[in-house]
Protein backbone atom coordinates (compact mmCIF):
# COMPACT_ATOMS: atom_id res chain seq x y z
CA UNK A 1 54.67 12.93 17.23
CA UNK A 2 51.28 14.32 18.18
CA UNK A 3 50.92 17.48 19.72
CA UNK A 4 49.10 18.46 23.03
CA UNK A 5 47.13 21.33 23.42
CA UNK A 6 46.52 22.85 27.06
CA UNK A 7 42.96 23.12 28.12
CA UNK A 8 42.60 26.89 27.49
CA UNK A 9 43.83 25.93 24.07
CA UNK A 10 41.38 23.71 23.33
CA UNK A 11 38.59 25.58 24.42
CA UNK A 12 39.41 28.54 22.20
CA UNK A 13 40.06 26.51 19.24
CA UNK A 14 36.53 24.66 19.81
CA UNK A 15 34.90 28.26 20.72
CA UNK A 16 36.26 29.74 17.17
CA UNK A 17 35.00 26.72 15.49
CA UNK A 18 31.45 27.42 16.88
CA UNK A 19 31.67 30.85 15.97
CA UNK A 20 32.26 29.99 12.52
CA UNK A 21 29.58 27.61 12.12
CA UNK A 22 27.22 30.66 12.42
CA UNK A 23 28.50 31.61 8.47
CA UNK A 24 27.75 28.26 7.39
CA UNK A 25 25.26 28.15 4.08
CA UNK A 26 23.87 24.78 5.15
CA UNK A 27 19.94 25.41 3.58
CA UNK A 28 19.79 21.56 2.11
CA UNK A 29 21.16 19.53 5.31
CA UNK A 30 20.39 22.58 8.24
CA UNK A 31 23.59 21.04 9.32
CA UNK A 32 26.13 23.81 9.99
CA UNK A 33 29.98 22.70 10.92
CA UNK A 34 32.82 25.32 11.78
CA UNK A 35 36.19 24.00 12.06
CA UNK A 36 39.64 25.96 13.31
CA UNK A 37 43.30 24.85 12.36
CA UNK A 38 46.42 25.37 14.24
CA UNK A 39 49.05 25.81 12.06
CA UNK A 40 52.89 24.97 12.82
CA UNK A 41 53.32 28.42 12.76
CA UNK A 42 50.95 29.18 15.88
CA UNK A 43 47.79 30.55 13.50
CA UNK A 44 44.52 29.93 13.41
CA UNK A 45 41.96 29.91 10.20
CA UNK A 46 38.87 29.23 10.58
CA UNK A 47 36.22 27.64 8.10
CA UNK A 48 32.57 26.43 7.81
CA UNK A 49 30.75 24.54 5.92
CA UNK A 50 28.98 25.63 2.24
CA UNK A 51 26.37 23.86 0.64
CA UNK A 52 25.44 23.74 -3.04
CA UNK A 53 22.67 22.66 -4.74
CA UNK A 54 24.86 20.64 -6.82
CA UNK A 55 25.97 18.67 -3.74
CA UNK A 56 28.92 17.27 -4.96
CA UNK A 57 29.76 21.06 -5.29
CA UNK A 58 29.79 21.57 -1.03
CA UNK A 59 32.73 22.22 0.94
CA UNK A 60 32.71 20.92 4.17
CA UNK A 61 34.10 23.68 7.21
CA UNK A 62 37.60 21.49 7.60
CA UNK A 63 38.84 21.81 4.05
CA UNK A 64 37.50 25.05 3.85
CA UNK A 65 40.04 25.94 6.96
CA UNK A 66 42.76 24.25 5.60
CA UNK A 67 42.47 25.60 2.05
CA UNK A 68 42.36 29.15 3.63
CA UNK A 69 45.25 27.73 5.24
CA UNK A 70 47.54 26.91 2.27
CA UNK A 71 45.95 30.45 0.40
CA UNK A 72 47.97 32.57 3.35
CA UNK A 73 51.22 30.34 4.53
CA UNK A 74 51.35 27.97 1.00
CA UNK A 75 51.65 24.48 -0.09
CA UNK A 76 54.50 23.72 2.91
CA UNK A 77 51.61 24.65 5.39
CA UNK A 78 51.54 22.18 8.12
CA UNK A 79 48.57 21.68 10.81
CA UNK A 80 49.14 20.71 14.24
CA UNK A 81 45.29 20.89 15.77
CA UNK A 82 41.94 20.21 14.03
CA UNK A 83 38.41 21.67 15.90
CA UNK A 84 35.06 20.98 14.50
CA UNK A 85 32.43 22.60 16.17
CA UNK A 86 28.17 22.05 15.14
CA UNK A 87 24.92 23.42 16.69
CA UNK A 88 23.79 19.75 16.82
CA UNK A 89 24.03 17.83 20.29
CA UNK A 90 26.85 15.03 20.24
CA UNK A 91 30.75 15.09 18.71
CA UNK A 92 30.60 14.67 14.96
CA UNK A 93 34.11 13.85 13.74
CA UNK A 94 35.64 14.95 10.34
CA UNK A 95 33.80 13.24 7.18
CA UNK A 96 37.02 10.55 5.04
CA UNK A 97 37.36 13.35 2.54
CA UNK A 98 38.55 16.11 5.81
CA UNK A 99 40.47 13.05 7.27
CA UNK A 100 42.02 12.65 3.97
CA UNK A 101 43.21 16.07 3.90
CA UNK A 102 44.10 16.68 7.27
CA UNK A 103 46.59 13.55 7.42
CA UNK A 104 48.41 15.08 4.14
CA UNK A 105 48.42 18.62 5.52
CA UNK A 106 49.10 17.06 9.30
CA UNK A 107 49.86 13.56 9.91
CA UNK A 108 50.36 14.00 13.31
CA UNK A 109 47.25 16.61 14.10
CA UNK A 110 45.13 16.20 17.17
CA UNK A 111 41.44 16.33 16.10
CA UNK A 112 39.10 18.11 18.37
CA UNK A 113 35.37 17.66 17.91
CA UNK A 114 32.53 18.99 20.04
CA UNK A 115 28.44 18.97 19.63
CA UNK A 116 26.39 20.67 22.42
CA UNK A 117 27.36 17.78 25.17
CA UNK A 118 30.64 16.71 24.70
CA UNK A 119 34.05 16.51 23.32
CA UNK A 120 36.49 13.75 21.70
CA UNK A 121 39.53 13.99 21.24
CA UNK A 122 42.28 12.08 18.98
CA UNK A 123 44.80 11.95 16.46
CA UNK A 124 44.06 11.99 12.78
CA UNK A 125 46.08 8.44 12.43
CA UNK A 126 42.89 7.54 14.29
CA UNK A 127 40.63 8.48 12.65
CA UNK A 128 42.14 7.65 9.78
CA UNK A 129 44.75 4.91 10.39
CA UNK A 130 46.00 4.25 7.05
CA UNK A 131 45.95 7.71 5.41
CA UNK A 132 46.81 7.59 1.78
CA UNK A 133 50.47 9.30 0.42
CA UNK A 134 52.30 9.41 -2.67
């Protein structure tokens, strides 16, 4: 069943996830992303995005959330929210490979994704509505 976050919730997911995009190594794209998890067990990481020359090399902010993630509570980790946060104006949702991960580290997560103007909101089953599992 999908969570709900409260308002205040949401906004300080969203305003980590901005602050995180400031880290981001984007030189190739000058596209920076930030993204904050909610855990099951109430905590937050936080991630941005890494670019690589070798581009197949680049971490996008959302894994690099939930891997920090699964470093500090392990592979039973479970998320309950996704934010993505960019400097660009307009939502940009989670790329297939992020909605791949999210559904197998939270099938039930509510995404949160914000540009300069606006926010959407949704679940990952959404976003991704047939999520592969083994």
């Amino acid at each position: 069943m999908p969570i709900t976050l409260a308002p205040a919730q949401q906004e300080e997911m969203l305003s980590a996830a901005r602050d995180a995009f400031r880290n981001a190594h984007a030189p190739y794209s000058n596209f920076k992303v930030g993204a904050t998890i909610l855990t099951e067990r109430g905590t937050m990481y936080h991630g941005c995005n890494v670019e690589n020359a070798s581009y197949g090399l680049t971490i996008c902010a959302e894994r690099n959330a939930i891997f920090a993630a699964v470093a500090a509570e392990g592979s039973n980790m479970r998320i309950q929210a996704v934010a993505v946060a960019t400097e660009r104006d307009g939502p940009c949702a989670p790329c297939g490979a992020c909605r791949q991960v999210i559904f197998e580290f939270g099938p039930d997560a509510l995404v949160l994704f914000r540009g300069q103007t606006g926010t959407e909101q949704m679940v990952i089953t959404r976003l991704l509505p047939e999520g592969f599992r083994l």
